[in-house]
Protein backbone atom coordinates (compact mmCIF):
# COMPACT_ATOMS: atom_id res chain seq x y z
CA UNK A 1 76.55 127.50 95.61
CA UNK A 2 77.57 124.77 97.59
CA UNK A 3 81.08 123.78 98.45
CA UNK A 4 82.48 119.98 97.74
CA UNK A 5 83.54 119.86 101.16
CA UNK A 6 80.33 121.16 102.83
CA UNK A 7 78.87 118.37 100.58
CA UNK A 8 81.07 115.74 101.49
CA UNK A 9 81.04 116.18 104.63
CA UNK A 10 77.05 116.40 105.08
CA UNK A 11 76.77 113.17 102.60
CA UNK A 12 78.98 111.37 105.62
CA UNK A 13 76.81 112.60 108.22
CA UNK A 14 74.03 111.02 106.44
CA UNK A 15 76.21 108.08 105.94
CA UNK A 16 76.59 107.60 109.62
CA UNK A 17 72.64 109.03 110.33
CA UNK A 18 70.96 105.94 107.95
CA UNK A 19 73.89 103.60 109.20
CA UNK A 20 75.53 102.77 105.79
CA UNK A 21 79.20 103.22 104.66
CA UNK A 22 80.05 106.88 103.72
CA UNK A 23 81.37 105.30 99.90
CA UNK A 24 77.92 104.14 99.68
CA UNK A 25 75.85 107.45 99.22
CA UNK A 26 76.67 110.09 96.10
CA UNK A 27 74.58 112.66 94.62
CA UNK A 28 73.61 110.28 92.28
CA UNK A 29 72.38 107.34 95.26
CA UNK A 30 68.45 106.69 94.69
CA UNK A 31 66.70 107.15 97.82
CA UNK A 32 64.58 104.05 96.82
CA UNK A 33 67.81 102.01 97.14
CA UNK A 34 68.90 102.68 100.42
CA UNK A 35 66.98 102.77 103.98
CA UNK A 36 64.93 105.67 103.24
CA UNK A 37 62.13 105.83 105.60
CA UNK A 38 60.86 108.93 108.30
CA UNK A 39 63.63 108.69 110.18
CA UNK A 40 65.79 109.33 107.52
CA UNK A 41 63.69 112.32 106.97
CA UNK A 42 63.84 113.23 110.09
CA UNK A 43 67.67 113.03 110.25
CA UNK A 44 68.13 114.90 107.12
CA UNK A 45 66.49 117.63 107.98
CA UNK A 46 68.25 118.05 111.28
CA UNK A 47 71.68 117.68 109.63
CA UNK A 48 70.72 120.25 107.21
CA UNK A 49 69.82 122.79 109.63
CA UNK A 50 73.63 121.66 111.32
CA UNK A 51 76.04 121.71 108.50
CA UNK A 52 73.79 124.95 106.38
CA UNK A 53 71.76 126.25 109.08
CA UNK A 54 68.75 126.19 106.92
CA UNK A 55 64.81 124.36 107.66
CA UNK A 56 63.88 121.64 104.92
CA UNK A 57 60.53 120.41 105.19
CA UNK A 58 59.33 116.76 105.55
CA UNK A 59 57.41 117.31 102.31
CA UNK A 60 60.02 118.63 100.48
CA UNK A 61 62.22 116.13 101.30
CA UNK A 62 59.66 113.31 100.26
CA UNK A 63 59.57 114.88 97.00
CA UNK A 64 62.98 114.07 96.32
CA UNK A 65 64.50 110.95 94.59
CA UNK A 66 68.13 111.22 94.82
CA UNK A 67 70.62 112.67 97.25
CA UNK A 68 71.27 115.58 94.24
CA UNK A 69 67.82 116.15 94.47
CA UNK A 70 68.33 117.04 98.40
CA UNK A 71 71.15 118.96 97.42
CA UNK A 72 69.54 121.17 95.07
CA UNK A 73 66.91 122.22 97.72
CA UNK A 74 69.92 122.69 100.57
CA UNK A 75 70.97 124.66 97.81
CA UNK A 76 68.05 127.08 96.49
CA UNK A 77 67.65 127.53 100.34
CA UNK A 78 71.16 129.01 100.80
């Protein structure tokens, strides 16, 4: 299971990574409402592999709808 912190502080690396303010993404933020495009991808997988040392695929990742949904595969991965 993942901790709050290890969350938080991968949900501000994100933040800074798609250029929004860190109060502006939660686990509940639909990735159709923000600047979700393949570079986003791209930068979420690398910051997953940083902060959980762990390989999400583009695919996977375009699956998802929300940042809890992103979460959840960090997670299953861990």
């Amino acid at each position: 299971m993942l901790g709050e912190e290890k969350i938080a502080s991968f949900l501000e690396s994100l933040a800074d990574a798609l250029e929004v303010p860190p109060q502006s993404l939660s686990k509940e933020t639909e990735l159709d409402s923000i600047a979700w495009d393949s570079l986003a991808i791209i930068s979420c997988i690398a910051l997953a592999d940083e902060h959980f040392g762990i390989t999400l695929s583009g695919e996977e990742i375009n699956q998802a709808r929300n940042i809890q949904e992103i979460i959840d595969l960090i997670s299953n991965k861990l």
